[in-house]
C-alpha atoms as a PDB file:
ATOM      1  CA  UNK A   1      15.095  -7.000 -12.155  1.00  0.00           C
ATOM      2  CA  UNK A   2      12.613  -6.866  -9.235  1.00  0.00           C
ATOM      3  CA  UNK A   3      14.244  -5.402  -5.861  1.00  0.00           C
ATOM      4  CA  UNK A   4      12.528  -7.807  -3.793  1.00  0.00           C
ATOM      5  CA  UNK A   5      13.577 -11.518  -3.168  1.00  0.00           C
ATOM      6  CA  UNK A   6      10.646 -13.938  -2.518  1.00  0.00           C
ATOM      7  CA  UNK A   7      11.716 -16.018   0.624  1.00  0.00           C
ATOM      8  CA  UNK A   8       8.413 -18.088   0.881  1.00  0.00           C
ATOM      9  CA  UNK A   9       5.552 -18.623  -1.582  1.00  0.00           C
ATOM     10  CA  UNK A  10       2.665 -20.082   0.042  1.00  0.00           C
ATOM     11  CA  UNK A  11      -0.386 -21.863  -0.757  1.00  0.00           C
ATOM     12  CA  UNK A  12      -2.627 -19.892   1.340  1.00  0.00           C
ATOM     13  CA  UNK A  13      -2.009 -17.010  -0.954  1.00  0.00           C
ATOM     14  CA  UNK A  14       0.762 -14.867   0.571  1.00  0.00           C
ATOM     15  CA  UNK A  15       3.917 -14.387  -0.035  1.00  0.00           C
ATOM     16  CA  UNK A  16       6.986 -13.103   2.561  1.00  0.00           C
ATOM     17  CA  UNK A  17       9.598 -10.940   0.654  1.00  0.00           C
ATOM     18  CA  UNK A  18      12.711  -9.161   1.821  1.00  0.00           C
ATOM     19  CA  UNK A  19      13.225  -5.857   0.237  1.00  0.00           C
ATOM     20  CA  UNK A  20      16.752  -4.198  -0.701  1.00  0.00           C
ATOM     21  CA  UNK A  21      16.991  -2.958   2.622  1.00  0.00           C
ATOM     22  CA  UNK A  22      16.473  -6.004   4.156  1.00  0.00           C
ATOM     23  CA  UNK A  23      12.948  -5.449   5.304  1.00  0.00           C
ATOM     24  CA  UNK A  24      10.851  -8.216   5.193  1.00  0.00           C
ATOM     25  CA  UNK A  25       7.445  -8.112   3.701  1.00  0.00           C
ATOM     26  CA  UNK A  26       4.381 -10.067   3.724  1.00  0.00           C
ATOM     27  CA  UNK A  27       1.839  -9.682   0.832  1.00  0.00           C
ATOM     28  CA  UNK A  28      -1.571 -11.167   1.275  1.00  0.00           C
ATOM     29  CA  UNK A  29      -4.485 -12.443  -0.716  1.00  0.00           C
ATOM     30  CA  UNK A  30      -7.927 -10.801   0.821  1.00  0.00           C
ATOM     31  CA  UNK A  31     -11.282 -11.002   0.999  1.00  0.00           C
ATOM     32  CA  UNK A  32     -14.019 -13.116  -0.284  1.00  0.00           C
ATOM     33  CA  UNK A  33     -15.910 -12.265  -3.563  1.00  0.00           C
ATOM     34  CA  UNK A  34     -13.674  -9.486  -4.377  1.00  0.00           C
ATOM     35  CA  UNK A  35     -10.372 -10.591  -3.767  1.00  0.00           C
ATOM     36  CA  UNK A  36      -7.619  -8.164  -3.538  1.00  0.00           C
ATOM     37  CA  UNK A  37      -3.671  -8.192  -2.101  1.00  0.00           C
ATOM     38  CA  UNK A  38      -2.233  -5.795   0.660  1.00  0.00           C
ATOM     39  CA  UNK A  39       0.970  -5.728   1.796  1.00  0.00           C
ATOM     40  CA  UNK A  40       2.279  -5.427   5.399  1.00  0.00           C
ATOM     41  CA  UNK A  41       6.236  -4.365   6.269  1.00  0.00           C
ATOM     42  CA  UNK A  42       7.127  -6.806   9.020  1.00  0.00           C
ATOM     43  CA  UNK A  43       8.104  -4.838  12.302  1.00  0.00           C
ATOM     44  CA  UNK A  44      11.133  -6.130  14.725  1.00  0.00           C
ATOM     45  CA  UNK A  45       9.112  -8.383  16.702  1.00  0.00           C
ATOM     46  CA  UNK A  46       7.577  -9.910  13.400  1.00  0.00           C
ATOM     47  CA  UNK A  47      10.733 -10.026  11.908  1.00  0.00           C
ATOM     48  CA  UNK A  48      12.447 -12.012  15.250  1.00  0.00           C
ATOM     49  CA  UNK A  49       9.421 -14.515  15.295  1.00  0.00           C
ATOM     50  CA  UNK A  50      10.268 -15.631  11.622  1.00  0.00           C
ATOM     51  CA  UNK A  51      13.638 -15.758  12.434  1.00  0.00           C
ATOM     52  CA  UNK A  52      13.144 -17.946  15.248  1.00  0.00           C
ATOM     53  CA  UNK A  53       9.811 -19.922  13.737  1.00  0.00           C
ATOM     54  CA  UNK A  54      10.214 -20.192   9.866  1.00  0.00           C
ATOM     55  CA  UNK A  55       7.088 -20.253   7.560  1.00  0.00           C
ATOM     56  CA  UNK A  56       4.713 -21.385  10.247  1.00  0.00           C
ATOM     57  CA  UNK A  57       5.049 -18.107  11.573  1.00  0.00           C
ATOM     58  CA  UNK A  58       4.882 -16.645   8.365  1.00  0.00           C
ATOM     59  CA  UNK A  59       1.370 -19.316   8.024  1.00  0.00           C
ATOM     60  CA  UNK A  60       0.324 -17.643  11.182  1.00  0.00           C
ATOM     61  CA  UNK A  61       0.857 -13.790  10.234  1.00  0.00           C
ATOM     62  CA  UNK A  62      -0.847 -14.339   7.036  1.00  0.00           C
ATOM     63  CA  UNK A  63      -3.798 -15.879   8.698  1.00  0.00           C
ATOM     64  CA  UNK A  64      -4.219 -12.748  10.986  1.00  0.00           C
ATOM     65  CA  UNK A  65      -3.952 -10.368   7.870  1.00  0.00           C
ATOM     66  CA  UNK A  66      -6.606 -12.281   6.152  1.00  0.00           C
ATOM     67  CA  UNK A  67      -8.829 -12.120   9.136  1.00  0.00           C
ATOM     68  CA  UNK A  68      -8.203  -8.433   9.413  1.00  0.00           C
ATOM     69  CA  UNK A  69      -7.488  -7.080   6.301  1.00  0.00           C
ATOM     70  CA  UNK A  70      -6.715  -3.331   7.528  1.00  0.00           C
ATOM     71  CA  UNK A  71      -3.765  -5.445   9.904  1.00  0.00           C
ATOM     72  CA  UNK A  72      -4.202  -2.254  12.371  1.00  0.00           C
ATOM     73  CA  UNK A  73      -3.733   0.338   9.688  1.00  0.00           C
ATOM     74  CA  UNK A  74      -0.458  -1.290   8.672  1.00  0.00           C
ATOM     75  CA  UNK A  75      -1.555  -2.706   5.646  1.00  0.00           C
ATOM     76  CA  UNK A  76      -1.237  -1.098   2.037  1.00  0.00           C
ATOM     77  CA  UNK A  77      -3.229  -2.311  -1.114  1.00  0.00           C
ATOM     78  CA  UNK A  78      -0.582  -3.946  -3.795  1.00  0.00           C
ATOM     79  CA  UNK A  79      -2.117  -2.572  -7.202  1.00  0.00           C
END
């Protein structure tokens, strides 16, 4: 049994996650040819903005992470 609960599964190829702690987690598809996933832990602000704004803050997060894959050194490749 997985210690993460999926909260949203989107189409544009993330998906947000809270962790046993209660951490919330974003992983996202990236790239173009070579596709890979990262994963970025949601910080306090992140996690208040979802809280207030649902999945189309989640839509907008993921959007940034695709655009920048590194997220600010934040995010980690999922193997």
């Amino acid at each position: 049994m997985s210690d993460e609960e999926v909260l949203l599964q989107s189409p544009l190829l993330y998906r947000l996650l809270r962790d046993r702690s209660g951490a919330l987690l974003m992983e996202v598809v990236v790239g173009g040819i070579a596709m890979s996933m990262v994963r970025v832990r949601l910080n306090a602000e992140e996690t208040a903005a979802y809280a207030r704004e649902g999945q189309a803050f989640a839509d907008r997060l993921a959007k940034a992470i695709m655009a920048d894959p590194p997220f600010g050194g934040r995010a980690v490749d999922v193997p």
